[in-house]
Protein backbone atom coordinates (compact mmCIF):
# COMPACT_ATOMS: atom_id res chain seq x y z
CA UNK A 1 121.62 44.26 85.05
CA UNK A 2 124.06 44.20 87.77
CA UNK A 3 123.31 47.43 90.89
CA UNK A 4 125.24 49.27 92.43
CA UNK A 5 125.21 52.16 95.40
CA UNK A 6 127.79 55.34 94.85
CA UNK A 7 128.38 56.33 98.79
CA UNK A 8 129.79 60.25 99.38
CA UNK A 9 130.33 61.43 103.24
CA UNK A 10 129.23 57.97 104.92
CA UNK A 11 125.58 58.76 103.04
CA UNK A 12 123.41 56.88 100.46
CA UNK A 13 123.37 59.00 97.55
CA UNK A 14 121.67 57.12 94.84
CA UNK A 15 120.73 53.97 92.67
CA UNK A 16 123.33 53.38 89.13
CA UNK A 17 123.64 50.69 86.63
CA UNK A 18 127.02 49.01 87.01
CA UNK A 19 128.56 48.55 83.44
CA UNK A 20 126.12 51.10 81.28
CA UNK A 21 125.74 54.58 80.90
CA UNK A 22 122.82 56.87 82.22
CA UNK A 23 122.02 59.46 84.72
CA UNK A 24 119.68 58.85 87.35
CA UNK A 25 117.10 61.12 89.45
CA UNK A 26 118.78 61.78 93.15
CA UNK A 27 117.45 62.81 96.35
CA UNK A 28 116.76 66.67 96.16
CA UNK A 29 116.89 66.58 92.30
CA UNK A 30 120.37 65.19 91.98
CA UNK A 31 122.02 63.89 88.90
CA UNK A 32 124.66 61.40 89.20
CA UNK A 33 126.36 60.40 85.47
CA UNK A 34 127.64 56.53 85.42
CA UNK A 35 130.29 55.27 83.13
CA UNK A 36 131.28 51.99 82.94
CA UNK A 37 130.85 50.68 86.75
CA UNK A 38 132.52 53.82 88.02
CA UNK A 39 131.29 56.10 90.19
CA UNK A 40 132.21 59.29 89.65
CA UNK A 41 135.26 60.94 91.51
CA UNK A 42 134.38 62.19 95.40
CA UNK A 43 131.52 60.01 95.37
CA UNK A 44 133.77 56.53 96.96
CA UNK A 45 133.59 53.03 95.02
CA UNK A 46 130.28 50.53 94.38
CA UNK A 47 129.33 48.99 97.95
CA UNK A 48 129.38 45.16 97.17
CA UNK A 49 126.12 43.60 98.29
CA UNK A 50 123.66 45.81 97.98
CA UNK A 51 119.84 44.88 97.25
CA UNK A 52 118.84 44.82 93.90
CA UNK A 53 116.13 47.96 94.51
CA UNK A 54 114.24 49.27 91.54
CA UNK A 55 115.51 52.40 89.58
CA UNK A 56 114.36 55.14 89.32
CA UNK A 57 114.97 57.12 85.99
CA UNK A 58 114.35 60.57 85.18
CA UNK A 59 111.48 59.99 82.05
CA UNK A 60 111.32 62.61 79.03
CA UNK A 61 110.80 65.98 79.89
CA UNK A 62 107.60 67.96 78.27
CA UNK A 63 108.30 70.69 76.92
CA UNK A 64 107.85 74.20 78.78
CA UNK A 65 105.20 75.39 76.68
CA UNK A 66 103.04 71.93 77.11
CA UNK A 67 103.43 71.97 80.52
CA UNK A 68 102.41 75.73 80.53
CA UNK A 69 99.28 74.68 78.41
CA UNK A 70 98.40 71.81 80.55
CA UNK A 71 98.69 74.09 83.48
CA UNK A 72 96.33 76.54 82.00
CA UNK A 73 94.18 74.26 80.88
CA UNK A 74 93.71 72.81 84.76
CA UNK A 75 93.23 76.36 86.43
CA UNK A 76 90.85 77.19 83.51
CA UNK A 77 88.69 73.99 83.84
CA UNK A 78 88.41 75.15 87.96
CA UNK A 79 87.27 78.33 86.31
CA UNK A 80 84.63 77.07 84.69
CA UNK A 81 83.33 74.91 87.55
CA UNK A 82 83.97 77.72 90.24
CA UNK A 83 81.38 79.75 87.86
CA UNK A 84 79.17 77.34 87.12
CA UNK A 85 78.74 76.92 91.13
CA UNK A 86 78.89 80.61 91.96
CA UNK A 87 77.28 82.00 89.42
CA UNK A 88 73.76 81.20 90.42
CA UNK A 89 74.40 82.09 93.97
CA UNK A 90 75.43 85.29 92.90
CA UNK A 91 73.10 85.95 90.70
CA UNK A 92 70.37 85.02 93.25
CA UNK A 93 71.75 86.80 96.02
CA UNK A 94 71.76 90.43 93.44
CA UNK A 95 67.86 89.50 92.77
CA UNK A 96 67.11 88.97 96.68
CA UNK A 97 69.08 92.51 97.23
CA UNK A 98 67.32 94.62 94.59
CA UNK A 99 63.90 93.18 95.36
CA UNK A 100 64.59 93.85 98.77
CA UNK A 101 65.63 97.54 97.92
CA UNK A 102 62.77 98.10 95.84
CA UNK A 103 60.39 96.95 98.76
CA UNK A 104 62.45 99.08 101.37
CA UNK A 105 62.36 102.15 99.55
CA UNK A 106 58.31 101.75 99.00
CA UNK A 107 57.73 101.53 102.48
CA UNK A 108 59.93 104.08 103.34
CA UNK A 109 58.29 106.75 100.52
CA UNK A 110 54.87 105.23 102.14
CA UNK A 111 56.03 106.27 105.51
CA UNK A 112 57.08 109.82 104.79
CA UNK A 113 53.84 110.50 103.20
CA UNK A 114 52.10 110.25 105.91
CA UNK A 115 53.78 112.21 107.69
CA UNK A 116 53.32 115.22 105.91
CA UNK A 117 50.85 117.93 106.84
CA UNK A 118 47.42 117.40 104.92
CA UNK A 119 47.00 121.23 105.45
CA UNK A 120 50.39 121.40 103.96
CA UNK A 121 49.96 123.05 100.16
CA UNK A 122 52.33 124.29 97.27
CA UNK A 123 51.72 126.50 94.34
CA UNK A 124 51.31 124.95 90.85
CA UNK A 125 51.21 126.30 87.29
CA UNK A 126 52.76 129.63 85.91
CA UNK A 127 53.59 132.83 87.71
CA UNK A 128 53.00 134.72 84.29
CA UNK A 129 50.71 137.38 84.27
CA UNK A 130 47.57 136.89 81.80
CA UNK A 131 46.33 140.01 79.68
CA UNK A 132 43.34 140.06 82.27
CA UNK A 133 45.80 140.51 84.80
CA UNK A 134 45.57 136.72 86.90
CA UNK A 135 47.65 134.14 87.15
CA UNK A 136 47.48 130.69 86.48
CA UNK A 137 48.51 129.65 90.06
CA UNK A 138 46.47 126.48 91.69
CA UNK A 139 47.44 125.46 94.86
CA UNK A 140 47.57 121.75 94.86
CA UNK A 141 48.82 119.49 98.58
CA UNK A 142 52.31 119.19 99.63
CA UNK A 143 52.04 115.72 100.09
CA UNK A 144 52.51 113.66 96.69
CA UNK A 145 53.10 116.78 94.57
CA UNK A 146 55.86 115.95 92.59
CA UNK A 147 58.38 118.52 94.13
CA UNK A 148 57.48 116.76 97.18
CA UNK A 149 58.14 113.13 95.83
CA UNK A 150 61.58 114.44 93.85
CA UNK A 151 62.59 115.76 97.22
CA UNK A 152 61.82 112.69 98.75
CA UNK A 153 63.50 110.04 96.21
CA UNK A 154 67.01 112.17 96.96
CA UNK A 155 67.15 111.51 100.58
CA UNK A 156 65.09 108.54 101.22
CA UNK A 157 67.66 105.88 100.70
CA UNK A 158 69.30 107.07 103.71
CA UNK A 159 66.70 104.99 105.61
CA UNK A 160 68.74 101.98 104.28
CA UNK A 161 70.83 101.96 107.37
CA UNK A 162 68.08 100.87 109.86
CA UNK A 163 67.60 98.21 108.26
CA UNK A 164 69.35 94.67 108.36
CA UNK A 165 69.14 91.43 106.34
CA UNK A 166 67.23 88.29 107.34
CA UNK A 167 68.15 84.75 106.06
CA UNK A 168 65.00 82.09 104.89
CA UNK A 169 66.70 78.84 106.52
CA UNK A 170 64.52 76.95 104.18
CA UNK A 171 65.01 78.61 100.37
CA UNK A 172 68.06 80.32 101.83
CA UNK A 173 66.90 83.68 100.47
CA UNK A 174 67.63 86.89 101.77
CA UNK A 175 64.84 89.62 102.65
CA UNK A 176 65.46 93.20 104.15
CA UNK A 177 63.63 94.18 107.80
CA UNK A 178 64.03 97.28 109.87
CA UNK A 179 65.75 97.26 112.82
CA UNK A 180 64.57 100.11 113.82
CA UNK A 181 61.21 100.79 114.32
CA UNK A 182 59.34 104.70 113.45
CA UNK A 183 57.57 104.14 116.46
CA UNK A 184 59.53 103.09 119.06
CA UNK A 185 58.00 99.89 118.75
CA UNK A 186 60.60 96.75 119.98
CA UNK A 187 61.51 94.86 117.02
CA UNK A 188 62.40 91.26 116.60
CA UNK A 189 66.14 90.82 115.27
CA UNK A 190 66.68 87.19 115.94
CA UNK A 191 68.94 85.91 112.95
CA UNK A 192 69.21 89.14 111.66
CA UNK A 193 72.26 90.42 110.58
CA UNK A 194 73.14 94.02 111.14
CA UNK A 195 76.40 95.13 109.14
CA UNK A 196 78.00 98.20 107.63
CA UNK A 197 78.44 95.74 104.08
CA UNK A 198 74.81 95.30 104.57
CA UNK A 199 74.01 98.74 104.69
CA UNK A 200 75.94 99.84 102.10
CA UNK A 201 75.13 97.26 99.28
CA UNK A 202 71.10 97.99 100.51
CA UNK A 203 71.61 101.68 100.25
CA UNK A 204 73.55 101.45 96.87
CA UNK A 205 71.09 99.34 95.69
CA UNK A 206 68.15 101.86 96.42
CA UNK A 207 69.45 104.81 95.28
CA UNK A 208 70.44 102.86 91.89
CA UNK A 209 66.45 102.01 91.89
CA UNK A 210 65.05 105.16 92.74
CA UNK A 211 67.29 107.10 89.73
CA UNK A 212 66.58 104.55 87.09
CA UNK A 213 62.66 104.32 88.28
CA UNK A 214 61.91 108.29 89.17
CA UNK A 215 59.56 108.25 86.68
CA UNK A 216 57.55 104.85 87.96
CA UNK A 217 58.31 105.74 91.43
CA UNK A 218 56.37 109.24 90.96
CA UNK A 219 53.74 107.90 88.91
CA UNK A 220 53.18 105.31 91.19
CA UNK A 221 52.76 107.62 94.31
CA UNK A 222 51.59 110.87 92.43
CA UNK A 223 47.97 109.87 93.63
CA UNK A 224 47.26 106.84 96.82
CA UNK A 225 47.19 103.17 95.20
CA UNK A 226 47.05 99.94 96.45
CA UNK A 227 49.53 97.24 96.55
CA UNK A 228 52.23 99.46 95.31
CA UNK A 229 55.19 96.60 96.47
CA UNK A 230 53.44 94.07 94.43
CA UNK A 231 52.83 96.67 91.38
CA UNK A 232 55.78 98.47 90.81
CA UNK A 233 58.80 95.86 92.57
CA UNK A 234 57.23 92.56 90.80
CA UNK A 235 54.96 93.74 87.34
CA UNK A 236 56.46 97.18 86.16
CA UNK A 237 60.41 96.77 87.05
CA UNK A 238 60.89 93.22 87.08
CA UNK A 239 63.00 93.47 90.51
CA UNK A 240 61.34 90.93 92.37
CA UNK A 241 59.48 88.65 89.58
CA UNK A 242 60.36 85.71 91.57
CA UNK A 243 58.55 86.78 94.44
CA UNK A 244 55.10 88.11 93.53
CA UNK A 245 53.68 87.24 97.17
CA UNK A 246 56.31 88.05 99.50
CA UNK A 247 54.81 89.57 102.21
CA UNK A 248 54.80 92.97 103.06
CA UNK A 249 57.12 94.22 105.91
CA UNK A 250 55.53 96.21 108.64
CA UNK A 251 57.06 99.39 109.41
């Protein structure tokens, strides 16, 4: 099949088939029609000589709805991989910040504890009067009573913003440190970060712990116990079951 070039304004405009019929797929989305050798008015006469360059045709076009489908097909395949990658990160990173929560707000209930007057007492039991004329009023210490824990559990997540998170460079897990000491005592913050998104998603965290566990939580430190991290954050609540041995932060 003989070639030839249709020139408009002294520029190459495109590629036709001299003595068919077609259109053919311009620069910029251009369609030129060809009839018969001619090109079409405004657009000058066939340049003699030209190479014989391939052709470009325009091929069948899909319809909108398959190429709609294809397209959502594509972004929802990504989907699925973007979760399948992110997922577990996620996933891990919520574990690392509700077992570090859980551990936080134990040390911090520890902390107040002992800080409380062991002189310090509150009445128990019913101010009713008996027929012989008592009361049943026992006076029982401050410190672990459970007006003394309930008080404690609704302000003790405020601690959350002294503390910042730390990064394992080896399992890439996250744990939770003070960064500020009760003592006065320097502390060591290399490579840890201190941020208010920190705070916040440590402090949410806690307070979602110590409402959903009041009951364990005042159980727990109703009476003094041992390992009390290790009891109630890994065995009773589940919060940090993939860490039974992590070690306990020093205040």
């Amino acid at each position: 099949m003989e070639r030839g070039i249709c020139r408009g304004a002294g520029r190459l405009q495109g590629l036709l088939p001299r003595g068919g019929q077609g259109a053919l797929l311009l620069p910029r989305g251009r369609h030129c029609p060809w009839d018969r050798g001619r090109c079409p008015p405004g657009w000058g006469e066939p340049a003699a000589g030209v190479p014989d360059l391939p052709l470009h045709r325009r091929g069948p076009r899909r319809p909108a709805g398959a190429r709609m489908g294809s397209w959502a097909s594509s972004a929802l395949g990504l989907a699925v991989v973007l979760v399948a990658v992110l997922s577990p990160v996620r996933g891990r990173r919520s574990q690392d910040l509700h077992c570090g929560a859980c551990r936080a707000l134990v040390d911090e209930l520890e902390w107040e504890i002992t800080q409380v007057d062991p002189k310090k007492t509150i009445q128990m039991g019913s101010f009713r009067i008996n027929p012989d004329g008592s009361q049943s009023v026992v006076e029982v210490p401050y410190a672990r009573s459970e007006a003394h824990l309930t008080e404690l559990l609704e302000r003790v997540c405020e601690k959350m913003k002294e503390y910042g998170e730390k990064t394992d460079p080896i399992t890439q897990r996250k744990a939770y440190v003070r960064v500020l000491s009760h003592d006065g005592t320097k502390m060591d913050l290399s490579e840890v970060k201190i941020d208010g998104d920190v705070v916040s998603s440590l402090k949410f965290a806690c307070e979602s712990i110590a409402e959903e566990y009041e009951d364990e939580l005042i159980e727990f430190f109703s009476h003094e116990a041992e390992n009390v991290k290790d009891r109630l954050c890994s065995k009773r609540t589940d919060l940090c079951d993939h860490a039974l041995h992590v070690p306990h932060d020093e205040l």
